[in-house]
N, C-alpha and C. Protein backbone atom coordinates (compact mmCIF):
# COMPACT_ATOMS: atom_id res chain seq x y z
N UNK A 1 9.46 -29.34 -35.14
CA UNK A 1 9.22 -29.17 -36.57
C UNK A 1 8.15 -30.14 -37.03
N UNK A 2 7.39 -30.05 -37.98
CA UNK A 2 6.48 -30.54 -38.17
C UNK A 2 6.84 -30.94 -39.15
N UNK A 3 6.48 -32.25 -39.34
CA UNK A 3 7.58 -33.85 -40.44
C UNK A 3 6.55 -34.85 -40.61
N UNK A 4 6.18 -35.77 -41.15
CA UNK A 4 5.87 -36.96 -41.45
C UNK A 4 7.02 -38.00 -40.85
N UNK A 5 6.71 -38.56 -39.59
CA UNK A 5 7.52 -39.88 -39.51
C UNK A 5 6.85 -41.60 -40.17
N UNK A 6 7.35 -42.04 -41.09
CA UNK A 6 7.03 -43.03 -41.24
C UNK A 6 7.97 -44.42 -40.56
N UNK A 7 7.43 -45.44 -40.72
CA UNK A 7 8.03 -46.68 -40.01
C UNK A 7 6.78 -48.19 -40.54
N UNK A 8 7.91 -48.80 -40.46
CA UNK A 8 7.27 -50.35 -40.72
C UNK A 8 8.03 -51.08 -41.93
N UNK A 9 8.87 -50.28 -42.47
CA UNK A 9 10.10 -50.64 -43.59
C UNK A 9 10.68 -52.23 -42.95
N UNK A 10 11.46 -52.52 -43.84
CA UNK A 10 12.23 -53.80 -43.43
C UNK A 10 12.64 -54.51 -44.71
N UNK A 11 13.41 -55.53 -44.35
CA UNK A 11 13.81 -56.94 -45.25
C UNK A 11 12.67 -57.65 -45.81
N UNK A 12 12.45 -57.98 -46.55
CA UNK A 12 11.10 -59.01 -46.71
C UNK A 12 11.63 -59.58 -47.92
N UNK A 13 11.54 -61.58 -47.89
CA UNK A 13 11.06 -61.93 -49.09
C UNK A 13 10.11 -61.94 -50.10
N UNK A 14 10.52 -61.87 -51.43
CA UNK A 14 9.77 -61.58 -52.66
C UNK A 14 8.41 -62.15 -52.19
N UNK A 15 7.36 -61.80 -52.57
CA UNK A 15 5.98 -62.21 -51.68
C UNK A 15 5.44 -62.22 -50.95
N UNK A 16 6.03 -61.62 -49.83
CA UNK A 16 5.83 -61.33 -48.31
C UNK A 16 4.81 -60.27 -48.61
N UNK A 17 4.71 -59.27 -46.99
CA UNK A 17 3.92 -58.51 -46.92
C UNK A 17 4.94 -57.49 -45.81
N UNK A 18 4.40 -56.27 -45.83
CA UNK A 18 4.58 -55.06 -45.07
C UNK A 18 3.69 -54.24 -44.39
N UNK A 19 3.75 -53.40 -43.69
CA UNK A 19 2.29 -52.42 -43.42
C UNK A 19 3.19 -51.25 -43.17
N UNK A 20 3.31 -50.22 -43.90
CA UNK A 20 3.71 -49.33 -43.38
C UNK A 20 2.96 -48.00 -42.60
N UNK A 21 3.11 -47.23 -41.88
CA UNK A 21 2.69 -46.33 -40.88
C UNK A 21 3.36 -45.15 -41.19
N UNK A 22 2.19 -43.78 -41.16
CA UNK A 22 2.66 -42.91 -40.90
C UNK A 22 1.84 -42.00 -40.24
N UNK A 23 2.71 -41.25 -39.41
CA UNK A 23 2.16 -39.68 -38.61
C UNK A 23 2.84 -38.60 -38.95
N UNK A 24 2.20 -37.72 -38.92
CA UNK A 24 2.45 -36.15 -39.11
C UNK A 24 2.82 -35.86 -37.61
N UNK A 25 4.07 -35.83 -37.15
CA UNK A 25 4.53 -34.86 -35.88
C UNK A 25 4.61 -33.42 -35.49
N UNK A 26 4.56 -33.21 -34.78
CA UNK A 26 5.05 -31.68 -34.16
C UNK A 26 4.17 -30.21 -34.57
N UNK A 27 2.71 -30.56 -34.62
CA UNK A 27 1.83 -29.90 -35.03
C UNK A 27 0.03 -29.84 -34.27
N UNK A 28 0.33 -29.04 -33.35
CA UNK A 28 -0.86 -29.35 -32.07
C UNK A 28 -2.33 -29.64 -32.82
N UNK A 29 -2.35 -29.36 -33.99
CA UNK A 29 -3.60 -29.70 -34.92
C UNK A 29 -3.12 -31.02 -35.97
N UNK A 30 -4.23 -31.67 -36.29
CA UNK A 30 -3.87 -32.52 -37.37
C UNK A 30 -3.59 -31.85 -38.49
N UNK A 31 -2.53 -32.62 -39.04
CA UNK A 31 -2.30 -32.29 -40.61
C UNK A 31 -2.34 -33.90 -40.90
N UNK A 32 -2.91 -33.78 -42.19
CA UNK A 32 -3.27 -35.29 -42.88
C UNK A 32 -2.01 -35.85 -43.65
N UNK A 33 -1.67 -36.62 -43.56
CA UNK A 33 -0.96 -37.18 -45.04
C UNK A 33 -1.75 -37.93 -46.01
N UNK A 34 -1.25 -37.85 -47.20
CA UNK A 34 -2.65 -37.73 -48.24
C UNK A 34 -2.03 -39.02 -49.33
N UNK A 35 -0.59 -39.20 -49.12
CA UNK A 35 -0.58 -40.12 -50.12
C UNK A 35 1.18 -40.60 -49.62
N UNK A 36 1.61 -41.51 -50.15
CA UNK A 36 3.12 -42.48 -50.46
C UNK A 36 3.76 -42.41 -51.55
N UNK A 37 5.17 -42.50 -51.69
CA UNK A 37 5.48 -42.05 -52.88
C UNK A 37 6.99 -42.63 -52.62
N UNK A 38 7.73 -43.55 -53.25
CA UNK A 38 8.89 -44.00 -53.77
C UNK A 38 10.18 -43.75 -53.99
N UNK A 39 11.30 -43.68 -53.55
CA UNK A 39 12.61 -43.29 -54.60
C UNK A 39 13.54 -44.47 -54.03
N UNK A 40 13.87 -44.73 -55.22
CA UNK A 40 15.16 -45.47 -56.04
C UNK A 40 16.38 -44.55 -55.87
N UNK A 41 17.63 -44.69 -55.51
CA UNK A 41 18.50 -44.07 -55.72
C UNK A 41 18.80 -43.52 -57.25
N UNK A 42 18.97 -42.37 -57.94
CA UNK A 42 19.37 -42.27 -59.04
C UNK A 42 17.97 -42.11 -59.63
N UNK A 43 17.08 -42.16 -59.20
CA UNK A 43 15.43 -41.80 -59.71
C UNK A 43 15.15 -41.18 -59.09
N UNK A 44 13.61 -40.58 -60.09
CA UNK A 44 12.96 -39.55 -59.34
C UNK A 44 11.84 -40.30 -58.27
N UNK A 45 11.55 -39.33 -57.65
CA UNK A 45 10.52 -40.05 -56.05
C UNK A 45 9.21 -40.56 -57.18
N UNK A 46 8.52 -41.04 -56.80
CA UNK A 46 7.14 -41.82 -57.64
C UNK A 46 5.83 -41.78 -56.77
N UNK A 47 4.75 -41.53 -57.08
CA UNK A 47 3.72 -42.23 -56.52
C UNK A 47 3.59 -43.32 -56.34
N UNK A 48 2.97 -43.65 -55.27
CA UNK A 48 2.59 -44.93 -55.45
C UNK A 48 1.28 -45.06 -55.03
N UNK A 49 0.58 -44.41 -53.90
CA UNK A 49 -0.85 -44.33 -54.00
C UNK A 49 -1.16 -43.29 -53.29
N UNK A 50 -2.43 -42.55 -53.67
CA UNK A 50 -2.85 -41.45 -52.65
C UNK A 50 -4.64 -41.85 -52.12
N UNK A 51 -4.80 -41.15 -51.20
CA UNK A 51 -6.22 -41.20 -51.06
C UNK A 51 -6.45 -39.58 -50.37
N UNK A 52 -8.16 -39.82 -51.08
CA UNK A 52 -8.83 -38.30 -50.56
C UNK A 52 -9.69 -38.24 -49.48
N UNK A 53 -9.77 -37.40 -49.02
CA UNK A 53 -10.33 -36.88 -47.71
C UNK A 53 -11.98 -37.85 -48.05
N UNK A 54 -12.57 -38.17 -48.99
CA UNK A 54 -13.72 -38.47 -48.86
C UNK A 54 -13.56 -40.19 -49.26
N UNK A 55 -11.96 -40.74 -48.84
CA UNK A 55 -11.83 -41.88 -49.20
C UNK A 55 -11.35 -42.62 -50.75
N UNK A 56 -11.86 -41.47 -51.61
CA UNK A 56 -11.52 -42.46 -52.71
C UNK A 56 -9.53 -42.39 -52.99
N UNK A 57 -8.97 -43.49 -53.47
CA UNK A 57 -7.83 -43.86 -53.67
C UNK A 57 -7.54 -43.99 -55.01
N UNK A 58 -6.36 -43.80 -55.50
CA UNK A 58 -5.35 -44.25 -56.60
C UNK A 58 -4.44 -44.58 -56.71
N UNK A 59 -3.98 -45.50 -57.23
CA UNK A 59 -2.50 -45.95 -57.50
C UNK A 59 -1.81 -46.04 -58.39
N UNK A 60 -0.77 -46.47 -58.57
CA UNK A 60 0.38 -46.42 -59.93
C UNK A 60 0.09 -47.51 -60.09
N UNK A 61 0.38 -47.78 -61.87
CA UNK A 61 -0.60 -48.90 -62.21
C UNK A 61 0.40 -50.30 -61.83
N UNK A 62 1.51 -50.01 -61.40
CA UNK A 62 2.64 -51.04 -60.90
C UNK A 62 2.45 -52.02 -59.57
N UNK A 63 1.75 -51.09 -58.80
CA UNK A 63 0.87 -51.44 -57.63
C UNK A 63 -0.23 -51.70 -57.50
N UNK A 64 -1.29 -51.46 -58.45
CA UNK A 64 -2.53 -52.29 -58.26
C UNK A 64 -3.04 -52.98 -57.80
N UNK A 65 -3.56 -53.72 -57.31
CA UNK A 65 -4.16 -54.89 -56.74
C UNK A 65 -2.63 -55.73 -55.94
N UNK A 66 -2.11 -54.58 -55.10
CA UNK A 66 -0.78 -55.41 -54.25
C UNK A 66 -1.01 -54.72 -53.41
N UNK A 67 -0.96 -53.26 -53.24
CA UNK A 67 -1.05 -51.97 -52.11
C UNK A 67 -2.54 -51.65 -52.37
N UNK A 68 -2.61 -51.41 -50.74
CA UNK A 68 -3.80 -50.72 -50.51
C UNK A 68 -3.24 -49.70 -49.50
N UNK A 69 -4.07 -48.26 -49.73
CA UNK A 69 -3.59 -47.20 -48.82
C UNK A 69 -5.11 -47.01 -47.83
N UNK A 70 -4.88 -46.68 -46.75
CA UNK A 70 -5.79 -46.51 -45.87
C UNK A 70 -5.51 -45.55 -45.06
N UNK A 71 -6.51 -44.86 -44.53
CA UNK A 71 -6.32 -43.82 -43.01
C UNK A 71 -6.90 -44.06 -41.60
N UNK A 72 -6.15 -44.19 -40.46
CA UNK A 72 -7.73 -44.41 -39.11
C UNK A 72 -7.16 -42.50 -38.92
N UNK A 73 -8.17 -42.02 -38.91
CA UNK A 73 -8.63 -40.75 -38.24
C UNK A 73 -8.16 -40.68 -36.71
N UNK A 74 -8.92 -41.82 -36.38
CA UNK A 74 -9.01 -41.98 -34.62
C UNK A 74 -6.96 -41.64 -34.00
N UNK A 75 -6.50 -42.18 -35.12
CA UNK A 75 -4.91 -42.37 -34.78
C UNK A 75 -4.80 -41.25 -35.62
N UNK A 76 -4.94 -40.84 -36.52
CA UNK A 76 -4.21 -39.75 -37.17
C UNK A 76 -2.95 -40.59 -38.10
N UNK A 77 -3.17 -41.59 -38.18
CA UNK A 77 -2.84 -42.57 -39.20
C UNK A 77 -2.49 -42.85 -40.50
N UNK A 78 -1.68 -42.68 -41.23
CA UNK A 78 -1.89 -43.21 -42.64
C UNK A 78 -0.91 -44.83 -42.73
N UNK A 79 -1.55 -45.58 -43.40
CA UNK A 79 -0.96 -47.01 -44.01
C UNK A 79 -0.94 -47.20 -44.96
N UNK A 80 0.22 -47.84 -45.57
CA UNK A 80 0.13 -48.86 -46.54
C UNK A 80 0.72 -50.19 -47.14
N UNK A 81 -0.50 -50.64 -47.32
CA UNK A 81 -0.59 -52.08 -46.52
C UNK A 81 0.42 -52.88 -48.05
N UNK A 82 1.00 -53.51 -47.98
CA UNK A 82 2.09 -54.00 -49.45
C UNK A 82 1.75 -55.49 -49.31
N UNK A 83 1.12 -55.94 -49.82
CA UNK A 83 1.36 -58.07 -50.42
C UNK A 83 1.67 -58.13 -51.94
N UNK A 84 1.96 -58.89 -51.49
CA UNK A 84 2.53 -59.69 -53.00
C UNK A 84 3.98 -59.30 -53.32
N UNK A 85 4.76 -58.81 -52.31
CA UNK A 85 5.81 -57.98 -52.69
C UNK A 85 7.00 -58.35 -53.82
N UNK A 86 7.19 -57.73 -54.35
CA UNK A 86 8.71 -57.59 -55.62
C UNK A 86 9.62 -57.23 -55.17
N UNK A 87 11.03 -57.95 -56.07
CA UNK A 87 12.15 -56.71 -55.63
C UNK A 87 11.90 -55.41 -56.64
N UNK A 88 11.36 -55.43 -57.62
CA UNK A 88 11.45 -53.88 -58.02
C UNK A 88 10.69 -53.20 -56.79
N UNK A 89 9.64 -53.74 -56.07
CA UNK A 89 9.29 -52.60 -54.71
C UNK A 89 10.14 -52.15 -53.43
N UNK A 90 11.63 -52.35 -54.26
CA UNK A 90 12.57 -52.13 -52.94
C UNK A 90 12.62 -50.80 -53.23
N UNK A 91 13.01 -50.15 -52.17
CA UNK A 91 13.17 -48.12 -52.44
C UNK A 91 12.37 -47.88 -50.83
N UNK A 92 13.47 -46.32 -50.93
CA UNK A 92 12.59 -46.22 -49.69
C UNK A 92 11.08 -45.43 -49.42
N UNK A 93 10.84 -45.30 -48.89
CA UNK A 93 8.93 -44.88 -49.19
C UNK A 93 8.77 -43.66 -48.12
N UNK A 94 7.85 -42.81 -48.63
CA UNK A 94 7.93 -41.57 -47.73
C UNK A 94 6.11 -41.24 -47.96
N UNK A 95 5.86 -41.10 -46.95
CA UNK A 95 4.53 -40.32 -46.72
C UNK A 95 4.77 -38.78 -47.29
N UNK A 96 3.60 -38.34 -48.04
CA UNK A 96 3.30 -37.11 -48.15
C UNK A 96 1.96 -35.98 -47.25
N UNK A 97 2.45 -35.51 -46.94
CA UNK A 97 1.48 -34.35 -46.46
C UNK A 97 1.53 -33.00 -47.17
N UNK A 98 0.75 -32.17 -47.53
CA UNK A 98 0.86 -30.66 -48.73
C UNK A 98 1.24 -29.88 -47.67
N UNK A 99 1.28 -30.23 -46.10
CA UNK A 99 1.70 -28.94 -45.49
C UNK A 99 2.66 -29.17 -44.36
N UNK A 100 3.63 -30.37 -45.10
CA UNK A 100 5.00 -30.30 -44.63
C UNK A 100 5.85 -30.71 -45.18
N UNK A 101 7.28 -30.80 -44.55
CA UNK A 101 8.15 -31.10 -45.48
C UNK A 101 8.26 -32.78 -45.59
N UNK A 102 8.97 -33.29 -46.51
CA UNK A 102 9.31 -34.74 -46.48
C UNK A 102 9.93 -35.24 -45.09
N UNK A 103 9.29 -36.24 -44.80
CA UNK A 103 10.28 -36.94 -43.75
C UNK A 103 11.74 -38.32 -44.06
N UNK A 104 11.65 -38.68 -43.37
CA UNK A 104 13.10 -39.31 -43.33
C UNK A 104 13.21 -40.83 -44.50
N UNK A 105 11.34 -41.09 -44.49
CA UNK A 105 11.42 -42.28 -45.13
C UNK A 105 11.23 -43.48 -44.48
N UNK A 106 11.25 -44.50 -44.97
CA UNK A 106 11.58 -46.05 -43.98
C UNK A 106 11.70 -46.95 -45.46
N UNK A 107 13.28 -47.80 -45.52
CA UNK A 107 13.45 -48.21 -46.47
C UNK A 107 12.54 -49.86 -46.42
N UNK A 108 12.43 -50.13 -47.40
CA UNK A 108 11.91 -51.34 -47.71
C UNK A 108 12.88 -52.15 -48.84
N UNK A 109 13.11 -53.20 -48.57
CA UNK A 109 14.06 -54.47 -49.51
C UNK A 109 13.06 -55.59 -49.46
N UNK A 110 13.21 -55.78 -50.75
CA UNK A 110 12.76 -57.15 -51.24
C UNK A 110 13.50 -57.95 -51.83
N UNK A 111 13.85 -59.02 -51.29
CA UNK A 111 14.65 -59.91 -52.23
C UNK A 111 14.36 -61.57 -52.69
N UNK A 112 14.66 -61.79 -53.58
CA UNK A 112 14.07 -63.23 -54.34
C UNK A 112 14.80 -64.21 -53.60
């Protein structure tokens, strides 16, 4: 089946840093993932940043100048890279791709 696995979640103190990783599996062609996106238990999922095929990026204005999203091609890659971290940036985080379904996630905790 063709999924987004992400990974690189974890424990981190308030300020730390993360890098998270994702690939699009089970699909003999690339499919891109295009952006990251958030949920809180009891909330809805969120953006948090996307980028376009010609590079340019956006983010939620909560993340600004903390996350940066990036792609290597060569890997078929998507990252995103988290400093300065908060506990409101605890939740777990899921890569998006438009031509699959959600994957499993990789939670992230921050604590003070």
């Amino acid at each position: 089946q063709v999924q987004p696995v992400e990974s690189g979640g974890g424990l981190v103190q308030a300020g730390g840093s993360l890098r998270l990783s994702c690939e699009v599996s089970g699909s003999v062609f690339r499919i891109r993932a295009t952006a990251w996106y958030r949920q809180v238990p009891g909330n809805q999922r969120e953006l948090v940043a996307a980028i376009a095929s010609g590079g340019t990026t956006n983010y939620a204005d909560s993340v600004k100048g903390r996350f940066t999203i990036s792609e290597d091609n060569a890997k078929k890659t998507l990252y995103l890279q988290m400093n300065s971290l908060k506990p409101e940036d605890t939740a777990v985080y899921y890569c998006y791709s438009p031509l699959s379904p959600w994957g499993q996630g990789t939670r992230v905790t921050v604590f003070s």
